[in-house]
N, C-alpha and C. Protein backbone atom coordinates (compact mmCIF):
# COMPACT_ATOMS: atom_id res chain seq x y z
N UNK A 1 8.63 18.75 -1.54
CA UNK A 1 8.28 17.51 -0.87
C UNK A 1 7.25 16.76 -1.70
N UNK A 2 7.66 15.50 -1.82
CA UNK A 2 6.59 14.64 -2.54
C UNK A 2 5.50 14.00 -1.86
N UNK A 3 4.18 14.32 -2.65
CA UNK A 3 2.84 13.35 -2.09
C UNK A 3 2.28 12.91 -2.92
N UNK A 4 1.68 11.77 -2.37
CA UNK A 4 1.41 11.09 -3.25
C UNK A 4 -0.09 10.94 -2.48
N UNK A 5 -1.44 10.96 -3.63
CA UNK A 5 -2.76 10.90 -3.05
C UNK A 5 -3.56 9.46 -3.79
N UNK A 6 -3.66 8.28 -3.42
CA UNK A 6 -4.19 7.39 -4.11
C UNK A 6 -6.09 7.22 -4.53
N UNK A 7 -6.45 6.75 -5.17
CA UNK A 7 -7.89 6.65 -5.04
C UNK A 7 -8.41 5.32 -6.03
N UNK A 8 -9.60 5.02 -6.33
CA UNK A 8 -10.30 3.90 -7.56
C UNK A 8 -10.06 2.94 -6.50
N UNK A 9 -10.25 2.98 -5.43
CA UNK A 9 -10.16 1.18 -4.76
C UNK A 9 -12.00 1.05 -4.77
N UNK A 10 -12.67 -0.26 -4.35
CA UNK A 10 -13.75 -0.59 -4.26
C UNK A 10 -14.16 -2.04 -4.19
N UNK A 11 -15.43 -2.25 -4.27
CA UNK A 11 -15.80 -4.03 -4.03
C UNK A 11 -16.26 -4.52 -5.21
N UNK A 12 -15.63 -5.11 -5.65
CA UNK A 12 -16.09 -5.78 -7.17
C UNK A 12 -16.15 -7.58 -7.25
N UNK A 13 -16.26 -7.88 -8.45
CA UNK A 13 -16.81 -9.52 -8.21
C UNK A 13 -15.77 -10.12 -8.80
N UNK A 14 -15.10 -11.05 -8.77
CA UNK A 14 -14.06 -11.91 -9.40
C UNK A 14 -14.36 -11.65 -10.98
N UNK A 15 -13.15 -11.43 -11.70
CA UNK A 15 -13.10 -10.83 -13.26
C UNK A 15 -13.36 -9.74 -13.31
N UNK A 16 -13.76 -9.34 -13.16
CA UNK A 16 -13.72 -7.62 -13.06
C UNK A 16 -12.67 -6.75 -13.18
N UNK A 17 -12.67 -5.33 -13.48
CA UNK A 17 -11.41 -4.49 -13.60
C UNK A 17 -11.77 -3.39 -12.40
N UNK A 18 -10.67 -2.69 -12.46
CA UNK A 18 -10.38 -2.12 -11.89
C UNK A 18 -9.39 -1.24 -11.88
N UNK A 19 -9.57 0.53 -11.68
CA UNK A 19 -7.89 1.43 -11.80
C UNK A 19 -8.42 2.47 -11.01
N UNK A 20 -6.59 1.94 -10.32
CA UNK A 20 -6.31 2.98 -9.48
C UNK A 20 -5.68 4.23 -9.76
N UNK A 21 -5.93 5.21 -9.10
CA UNK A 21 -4.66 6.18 -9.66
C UNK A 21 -4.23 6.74 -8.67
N UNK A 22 -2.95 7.12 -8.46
CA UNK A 22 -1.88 8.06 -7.52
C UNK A 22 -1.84 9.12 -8.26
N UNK A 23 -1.83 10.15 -7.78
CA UNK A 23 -1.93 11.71 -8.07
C UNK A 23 -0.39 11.81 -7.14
N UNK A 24 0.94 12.83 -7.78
CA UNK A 24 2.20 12.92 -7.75
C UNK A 24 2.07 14.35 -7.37
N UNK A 25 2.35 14.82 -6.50
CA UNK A 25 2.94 16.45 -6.64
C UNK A 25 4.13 16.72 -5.98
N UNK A 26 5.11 17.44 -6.49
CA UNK A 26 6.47 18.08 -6.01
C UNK A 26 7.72 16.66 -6.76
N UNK A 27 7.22 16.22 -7.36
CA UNK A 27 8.07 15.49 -8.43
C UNK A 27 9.28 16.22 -9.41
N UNK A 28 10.89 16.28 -8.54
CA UNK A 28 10.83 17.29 -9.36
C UNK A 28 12.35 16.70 -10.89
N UNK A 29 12.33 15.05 -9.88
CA UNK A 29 13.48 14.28 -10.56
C UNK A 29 13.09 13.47 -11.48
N UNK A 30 14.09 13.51 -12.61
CA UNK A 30 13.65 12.21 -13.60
C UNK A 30 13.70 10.99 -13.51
N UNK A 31 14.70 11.02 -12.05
CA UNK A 31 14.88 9.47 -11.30
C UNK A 31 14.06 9.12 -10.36
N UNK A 32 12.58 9.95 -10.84
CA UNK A 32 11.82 9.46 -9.64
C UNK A 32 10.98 7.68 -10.01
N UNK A 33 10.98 6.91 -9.27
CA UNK A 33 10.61 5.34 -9.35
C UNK A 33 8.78 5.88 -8.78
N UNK A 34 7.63 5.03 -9.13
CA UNK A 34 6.70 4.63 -8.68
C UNK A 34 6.50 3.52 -8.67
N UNK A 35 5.69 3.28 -7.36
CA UNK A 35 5.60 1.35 -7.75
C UNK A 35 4.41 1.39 -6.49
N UNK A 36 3.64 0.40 -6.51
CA UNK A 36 2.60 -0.10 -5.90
C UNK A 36 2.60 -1.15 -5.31
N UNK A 37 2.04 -1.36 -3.87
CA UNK A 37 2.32 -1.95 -2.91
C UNK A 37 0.94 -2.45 -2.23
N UNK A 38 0.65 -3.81 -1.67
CA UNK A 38 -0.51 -4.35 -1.33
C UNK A 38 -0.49 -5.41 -0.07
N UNK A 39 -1.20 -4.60 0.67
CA UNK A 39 -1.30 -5.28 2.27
C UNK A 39 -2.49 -5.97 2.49
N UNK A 40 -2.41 -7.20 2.72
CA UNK A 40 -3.96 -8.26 2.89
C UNK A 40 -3.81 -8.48 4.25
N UNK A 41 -5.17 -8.67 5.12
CA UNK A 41 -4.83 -8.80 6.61
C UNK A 41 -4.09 -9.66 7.00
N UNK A 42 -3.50 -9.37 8.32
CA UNK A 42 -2.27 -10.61 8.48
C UNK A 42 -0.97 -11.13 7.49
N UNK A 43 -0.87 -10.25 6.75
CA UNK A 43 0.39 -10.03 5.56
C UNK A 43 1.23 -9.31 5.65
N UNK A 44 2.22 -9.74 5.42
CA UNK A 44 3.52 -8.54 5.28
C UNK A 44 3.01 -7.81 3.42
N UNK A 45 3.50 -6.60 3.72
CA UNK A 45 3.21 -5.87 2.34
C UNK A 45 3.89 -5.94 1.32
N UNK A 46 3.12 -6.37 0.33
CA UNK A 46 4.09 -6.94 -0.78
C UNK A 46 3.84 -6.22 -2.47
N UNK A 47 5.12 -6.50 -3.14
CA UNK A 47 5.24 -5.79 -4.00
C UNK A 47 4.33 -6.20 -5.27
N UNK A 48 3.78 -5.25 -6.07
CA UNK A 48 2.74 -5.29 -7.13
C UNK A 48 3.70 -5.36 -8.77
N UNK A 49 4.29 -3.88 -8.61
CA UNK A 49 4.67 -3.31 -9.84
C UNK A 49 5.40 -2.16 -9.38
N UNK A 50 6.03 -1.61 -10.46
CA UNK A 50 7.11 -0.30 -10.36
C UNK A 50 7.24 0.07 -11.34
N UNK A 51 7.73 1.31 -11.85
CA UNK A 51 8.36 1.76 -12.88
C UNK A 51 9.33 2.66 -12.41
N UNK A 52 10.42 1.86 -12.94
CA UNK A 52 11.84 2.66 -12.28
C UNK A 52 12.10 3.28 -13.43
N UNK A 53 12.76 4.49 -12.63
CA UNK A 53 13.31 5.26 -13.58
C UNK A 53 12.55 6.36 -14.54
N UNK A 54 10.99 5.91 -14.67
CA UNK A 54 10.17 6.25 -16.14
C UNK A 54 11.03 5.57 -17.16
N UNK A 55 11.52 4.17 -16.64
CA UNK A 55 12.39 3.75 -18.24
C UNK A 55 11.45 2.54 -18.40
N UNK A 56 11.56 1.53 -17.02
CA UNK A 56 11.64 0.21 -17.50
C UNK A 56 10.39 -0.31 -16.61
N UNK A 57 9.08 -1.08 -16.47
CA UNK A 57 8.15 -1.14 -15.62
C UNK A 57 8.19 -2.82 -15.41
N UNK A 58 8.03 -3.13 -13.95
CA UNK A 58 8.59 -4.82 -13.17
C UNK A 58 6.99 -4.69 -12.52
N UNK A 59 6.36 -5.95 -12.75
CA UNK A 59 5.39 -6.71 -12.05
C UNK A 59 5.74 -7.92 -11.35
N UNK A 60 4.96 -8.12 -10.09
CA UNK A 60 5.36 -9.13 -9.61
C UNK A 60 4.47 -10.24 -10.19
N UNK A 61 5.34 -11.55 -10.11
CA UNK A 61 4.21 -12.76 -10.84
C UNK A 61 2.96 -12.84 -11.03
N UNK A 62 2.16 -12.59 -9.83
CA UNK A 62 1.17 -13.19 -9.71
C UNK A 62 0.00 -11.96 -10.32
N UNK A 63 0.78 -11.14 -10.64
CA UNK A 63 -0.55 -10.15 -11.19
C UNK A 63 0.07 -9.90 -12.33
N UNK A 64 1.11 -10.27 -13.08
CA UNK A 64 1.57 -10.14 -14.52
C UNK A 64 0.69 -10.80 -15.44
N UNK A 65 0.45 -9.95 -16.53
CA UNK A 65 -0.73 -9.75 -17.67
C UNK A 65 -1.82 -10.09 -17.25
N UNK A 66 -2.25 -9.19 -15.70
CA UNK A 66 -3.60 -8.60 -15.59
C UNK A 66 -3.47 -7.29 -15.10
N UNK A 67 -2.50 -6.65 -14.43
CA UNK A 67 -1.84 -5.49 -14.18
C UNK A 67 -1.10 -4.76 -15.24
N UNK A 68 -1.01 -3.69 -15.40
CA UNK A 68 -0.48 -2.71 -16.04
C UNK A 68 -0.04 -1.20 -15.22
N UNK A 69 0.91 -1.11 -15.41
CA UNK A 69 0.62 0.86 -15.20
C UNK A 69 1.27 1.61 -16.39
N UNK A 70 0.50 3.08 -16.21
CA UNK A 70 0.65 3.97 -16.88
C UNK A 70 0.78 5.01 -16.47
N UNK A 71 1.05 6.04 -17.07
CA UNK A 71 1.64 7.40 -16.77
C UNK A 71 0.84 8.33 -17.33
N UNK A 72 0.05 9.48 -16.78
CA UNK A 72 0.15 10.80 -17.97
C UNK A 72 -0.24 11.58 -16.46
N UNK A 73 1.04 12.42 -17.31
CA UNK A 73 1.54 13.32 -16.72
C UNK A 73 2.20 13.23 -14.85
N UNK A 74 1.27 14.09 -13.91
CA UNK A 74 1.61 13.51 -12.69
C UNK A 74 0.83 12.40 -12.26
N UNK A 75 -0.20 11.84 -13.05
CA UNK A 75 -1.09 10.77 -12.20
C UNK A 75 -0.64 9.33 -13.23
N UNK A 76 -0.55 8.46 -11.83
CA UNK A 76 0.19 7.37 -12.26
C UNK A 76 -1.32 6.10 -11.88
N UNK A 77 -1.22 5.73 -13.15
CA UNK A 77 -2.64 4.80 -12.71
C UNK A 77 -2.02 3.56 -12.77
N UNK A 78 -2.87 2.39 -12.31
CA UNK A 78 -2.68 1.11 -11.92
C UNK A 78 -4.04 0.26 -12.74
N UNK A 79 -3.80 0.10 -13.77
CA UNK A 79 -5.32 -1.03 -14.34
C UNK A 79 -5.00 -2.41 -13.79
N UNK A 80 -5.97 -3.03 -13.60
CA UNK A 80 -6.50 -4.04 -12.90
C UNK A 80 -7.24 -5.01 -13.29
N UNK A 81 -7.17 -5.86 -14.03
CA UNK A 81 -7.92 -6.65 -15.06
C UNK A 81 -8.14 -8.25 -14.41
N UNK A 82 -8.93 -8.65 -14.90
CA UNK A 82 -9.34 -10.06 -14.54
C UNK A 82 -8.89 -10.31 -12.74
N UNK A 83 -9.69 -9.36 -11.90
CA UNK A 83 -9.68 -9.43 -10.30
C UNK A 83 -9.58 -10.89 -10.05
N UNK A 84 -9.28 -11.45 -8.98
CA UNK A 84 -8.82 -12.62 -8.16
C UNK A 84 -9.30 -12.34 -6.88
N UNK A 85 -10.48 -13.27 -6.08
CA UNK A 85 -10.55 -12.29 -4.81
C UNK A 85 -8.93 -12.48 -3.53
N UNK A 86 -7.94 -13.36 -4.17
CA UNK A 86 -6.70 -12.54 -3.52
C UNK A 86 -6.10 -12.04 -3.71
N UNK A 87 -6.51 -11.18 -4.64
CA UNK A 87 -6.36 -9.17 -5.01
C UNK A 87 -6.64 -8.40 -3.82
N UNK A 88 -7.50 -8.86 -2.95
CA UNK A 88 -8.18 -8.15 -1.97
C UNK A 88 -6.79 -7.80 -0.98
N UNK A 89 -6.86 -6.32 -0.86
CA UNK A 89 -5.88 -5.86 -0.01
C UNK A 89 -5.91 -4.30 0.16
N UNK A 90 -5.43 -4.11 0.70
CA UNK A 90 -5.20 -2.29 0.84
C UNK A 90 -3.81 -1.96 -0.58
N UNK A 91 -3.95 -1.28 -1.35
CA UNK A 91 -3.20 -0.90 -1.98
C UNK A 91 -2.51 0.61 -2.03
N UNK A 92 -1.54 0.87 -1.97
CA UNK A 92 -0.36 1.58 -2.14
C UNK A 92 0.45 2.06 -2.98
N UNK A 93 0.55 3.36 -2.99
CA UNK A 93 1.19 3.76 -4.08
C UNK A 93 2.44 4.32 -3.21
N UNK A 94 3.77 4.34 -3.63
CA UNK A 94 5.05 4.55 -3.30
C UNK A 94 6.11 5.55 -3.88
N UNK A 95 6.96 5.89 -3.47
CA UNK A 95 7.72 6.62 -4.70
C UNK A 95 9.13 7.11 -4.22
N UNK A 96 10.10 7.26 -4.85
CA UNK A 96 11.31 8.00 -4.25
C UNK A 96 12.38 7.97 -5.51
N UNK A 97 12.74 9.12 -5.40
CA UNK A 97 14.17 9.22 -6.32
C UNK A 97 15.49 8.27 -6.28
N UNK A 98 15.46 7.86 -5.12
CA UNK A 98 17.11 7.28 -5.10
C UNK A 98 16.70 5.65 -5.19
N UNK A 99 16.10 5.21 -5.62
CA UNK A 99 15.72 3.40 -5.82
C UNK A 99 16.14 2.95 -6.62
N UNK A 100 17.48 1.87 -6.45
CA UNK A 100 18.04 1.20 -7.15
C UNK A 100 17.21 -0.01 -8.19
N UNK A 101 17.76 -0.39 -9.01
CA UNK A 101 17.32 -1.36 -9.32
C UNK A 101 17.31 -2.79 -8.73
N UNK A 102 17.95 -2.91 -7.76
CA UNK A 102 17.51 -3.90 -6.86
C UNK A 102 17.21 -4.32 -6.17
N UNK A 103 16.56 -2.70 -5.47
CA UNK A 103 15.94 -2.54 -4.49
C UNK A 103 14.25 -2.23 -4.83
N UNK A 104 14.37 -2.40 -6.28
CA UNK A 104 12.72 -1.77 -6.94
C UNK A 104 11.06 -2.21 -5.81
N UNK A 105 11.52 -3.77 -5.91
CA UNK A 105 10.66 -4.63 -5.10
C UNK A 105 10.68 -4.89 -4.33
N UNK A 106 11.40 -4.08 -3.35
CA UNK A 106 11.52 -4.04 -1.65
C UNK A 106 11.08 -2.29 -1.04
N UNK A 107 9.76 -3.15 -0.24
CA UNK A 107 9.03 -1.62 0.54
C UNK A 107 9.98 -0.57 1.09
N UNK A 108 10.85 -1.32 1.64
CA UNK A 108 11.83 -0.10 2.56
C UNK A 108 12.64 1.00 1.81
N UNK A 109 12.47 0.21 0.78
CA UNK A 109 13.56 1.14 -0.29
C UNK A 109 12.52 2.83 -1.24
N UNK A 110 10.93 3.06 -0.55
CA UNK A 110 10.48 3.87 -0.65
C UNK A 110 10.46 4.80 1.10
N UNK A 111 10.63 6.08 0.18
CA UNK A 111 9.88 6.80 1.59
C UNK A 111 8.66 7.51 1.27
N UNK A 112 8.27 7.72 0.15
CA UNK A 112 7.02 8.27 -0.08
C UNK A 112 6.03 7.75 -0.13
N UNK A 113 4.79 7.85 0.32
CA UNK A 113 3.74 6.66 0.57
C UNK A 113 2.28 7.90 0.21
N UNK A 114 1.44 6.35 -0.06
CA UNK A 114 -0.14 7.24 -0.10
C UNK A 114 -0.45 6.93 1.07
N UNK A 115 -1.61 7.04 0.85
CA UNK A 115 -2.85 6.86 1.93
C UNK A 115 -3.30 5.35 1.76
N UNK A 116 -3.48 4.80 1.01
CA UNK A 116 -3.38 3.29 0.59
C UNK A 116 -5.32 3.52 0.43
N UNK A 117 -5.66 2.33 -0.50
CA UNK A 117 -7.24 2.31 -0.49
C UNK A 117 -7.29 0.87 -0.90
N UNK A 118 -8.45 0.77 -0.24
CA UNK A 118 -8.94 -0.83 -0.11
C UNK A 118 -9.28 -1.50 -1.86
N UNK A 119 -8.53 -2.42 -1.83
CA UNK A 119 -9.51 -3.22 -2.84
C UNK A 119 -10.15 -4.27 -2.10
N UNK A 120 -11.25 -4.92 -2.73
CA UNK A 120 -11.71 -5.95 -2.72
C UNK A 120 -12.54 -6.76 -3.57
N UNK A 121 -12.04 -7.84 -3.45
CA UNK A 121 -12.54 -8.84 -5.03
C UNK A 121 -13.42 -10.14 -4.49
N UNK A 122 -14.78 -10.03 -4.88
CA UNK A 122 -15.39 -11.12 -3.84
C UNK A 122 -15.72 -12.66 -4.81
N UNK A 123 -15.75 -13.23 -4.56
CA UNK A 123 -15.87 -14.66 -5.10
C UNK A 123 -17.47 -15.05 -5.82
């Protein structure tokens, strides 16, 4: 069974960085997808980034080339560069073997979830 344990959320000042990391255990497919997920109050939860497959890694617009992720080994980190305070959200780490590619950027299409941890980016 897969879990996933997230952590690095905190209160920082607009520009600032920031990384998260998801800690992976019972990973045991090469088709396993990670991707990260971010809930602001009164928001539906929306998609960050993914790396499907371990082949190919999708950001969503608005955090492309200030977001990154990376891999080593089971912990999957999330860098965070030049904060926005509507960065501010609970963030999420996700995961599941069977995620299509066109389903990468749609929540439902995970069943593995963290614990989610707060960011916040203040002005």
């Amino acid at each position: 069974q897969v879990q996933l344990v997230e952590s690095g959320g905190g209160l920082v000042q607009a520009g600032d960085s920031l990384r998260l990391s998801c800690a992976a255990s019972g990973v045991t497919s090469s088709y396993f997808t990670i991707a990260w997920f971010r809930q602001a109050p009164g928001k539906e939860r929306e998609f960050v980034a993914a790396r499907w497959r371990a082949r190919t890694t999708y950001y969503a617009d608005s955090v492309k080339g200030r977001f990154f992720m990376s891999r080593d080994n089971t912990k999957y980190t999330l860098q965070m560069d030049n904060l926005k305070p509507d960065d501010t959200a609970v963030y999420y780490c996700a995961g599941d073997t069977g995620v299509i590619l066109s389903s990468v950027r749609q929540h439902g299409a995970y069943d593995c979830w963290g614990q989610g941890t707060q960011v916040t980016v203040s002005s």
